[in-house]
Protein backbone atom coordinates (compact mmCIF):
# COMPACT_ATOMS: atom_id res chain seq x y z
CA UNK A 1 81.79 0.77 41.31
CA UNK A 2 81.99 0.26 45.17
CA UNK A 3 82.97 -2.69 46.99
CA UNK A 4 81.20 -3.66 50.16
CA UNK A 5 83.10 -4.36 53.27
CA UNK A 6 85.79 -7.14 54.33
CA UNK A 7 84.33 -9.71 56.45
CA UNK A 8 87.24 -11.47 59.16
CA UNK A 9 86.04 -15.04 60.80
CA UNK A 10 88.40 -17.04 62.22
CA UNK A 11 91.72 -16.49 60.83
CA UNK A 12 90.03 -15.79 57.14
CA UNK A 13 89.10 -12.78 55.11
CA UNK A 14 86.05 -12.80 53.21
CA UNK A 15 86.32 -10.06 50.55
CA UNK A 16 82.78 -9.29 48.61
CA UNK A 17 82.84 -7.00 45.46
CA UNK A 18 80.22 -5.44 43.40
CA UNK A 19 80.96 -6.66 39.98
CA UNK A 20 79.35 -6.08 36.19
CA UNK A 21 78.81 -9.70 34.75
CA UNK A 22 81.47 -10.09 31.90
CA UNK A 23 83.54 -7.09 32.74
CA UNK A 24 87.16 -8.08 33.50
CA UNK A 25 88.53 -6.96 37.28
CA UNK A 26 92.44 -6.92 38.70
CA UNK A 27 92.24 -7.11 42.36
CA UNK A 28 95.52 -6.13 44.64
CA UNK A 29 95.77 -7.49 48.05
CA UNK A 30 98.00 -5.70 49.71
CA UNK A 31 99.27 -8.12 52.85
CA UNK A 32 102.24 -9.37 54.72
CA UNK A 33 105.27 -10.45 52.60
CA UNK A 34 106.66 -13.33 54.54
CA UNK A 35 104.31 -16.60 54.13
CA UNK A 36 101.65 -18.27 50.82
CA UNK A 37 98.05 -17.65 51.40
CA UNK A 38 95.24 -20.00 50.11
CA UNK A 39 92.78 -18.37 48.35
CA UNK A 40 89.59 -19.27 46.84
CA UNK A 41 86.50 -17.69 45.26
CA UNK A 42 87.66 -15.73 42.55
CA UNK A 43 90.60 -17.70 42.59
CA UNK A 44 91.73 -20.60 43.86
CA UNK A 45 95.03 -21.92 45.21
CA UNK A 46 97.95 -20.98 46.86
CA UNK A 47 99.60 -17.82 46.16
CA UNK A 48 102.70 -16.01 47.20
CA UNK A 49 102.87 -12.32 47.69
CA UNK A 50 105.16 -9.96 45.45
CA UNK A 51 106.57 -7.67 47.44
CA UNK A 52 103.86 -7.77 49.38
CA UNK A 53 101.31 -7.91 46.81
CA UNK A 54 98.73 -11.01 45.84
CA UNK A 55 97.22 -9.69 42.32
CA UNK A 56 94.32 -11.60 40.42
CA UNK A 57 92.57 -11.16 37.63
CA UNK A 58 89.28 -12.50 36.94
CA UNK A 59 86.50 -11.96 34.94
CA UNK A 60 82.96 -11.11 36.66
CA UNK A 61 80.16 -13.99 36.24
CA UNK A 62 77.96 -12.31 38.58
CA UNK A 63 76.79 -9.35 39.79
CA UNK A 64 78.86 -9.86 42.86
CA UNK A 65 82.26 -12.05 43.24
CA UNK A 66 83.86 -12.99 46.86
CA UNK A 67 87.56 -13.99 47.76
CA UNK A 68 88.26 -16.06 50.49
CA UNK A 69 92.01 -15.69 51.86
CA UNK A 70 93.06 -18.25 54.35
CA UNK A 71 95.31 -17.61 57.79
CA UNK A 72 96.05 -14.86 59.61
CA UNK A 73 97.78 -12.11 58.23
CA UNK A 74 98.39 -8.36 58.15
CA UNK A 75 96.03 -6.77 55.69
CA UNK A 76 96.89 -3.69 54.99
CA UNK A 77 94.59 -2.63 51.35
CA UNK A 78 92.53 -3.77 48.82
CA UNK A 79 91.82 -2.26 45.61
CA UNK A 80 89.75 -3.75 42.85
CA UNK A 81 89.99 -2.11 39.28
CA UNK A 82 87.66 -2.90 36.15
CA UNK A 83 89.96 -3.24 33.14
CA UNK A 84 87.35 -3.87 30.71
């Protein structure tokens, strides 16, 4: 599976993944410990890194699924995994 590239407007990142309808996905966001993040896509709400982590896990409905992650921050990775 390969993911396409990030996408940064304004303060936001726009993450888009190639995804298999049904299959099950953890996604690591790898980011600035110090401040919550709104998120939405995937997800959505406001989440809080573990050290320095944001993990979610969703399950595909398409053949391609986007994150939005509001503010500026310092992204350092992202790594999607199919567990299913």
């Amino acid at each position: 599976m390969q993911s396409t590239p990030f996408t940064y407007v304004v303060g936001n990142l726009f993450f888009t993944f190639e995804t298999v309808p049904g299959k099950t996905y953890m996604l690591d966001l790898f980011v600035s410990p110090e401040k919550d993040y709104g998120v939405g896509g995937l997800f959505n709400g406001v989440v809080r890194p573990q050290n320095g982590h944001i993990l979610v896990g969703f399950t595909a409905n398409a053949s391609f699924s986007q994150l939005q992650v509001e503010r500026q921050f310092f992204f350092y990775r992202c790594e999607l995994t199919q567990v299913n």
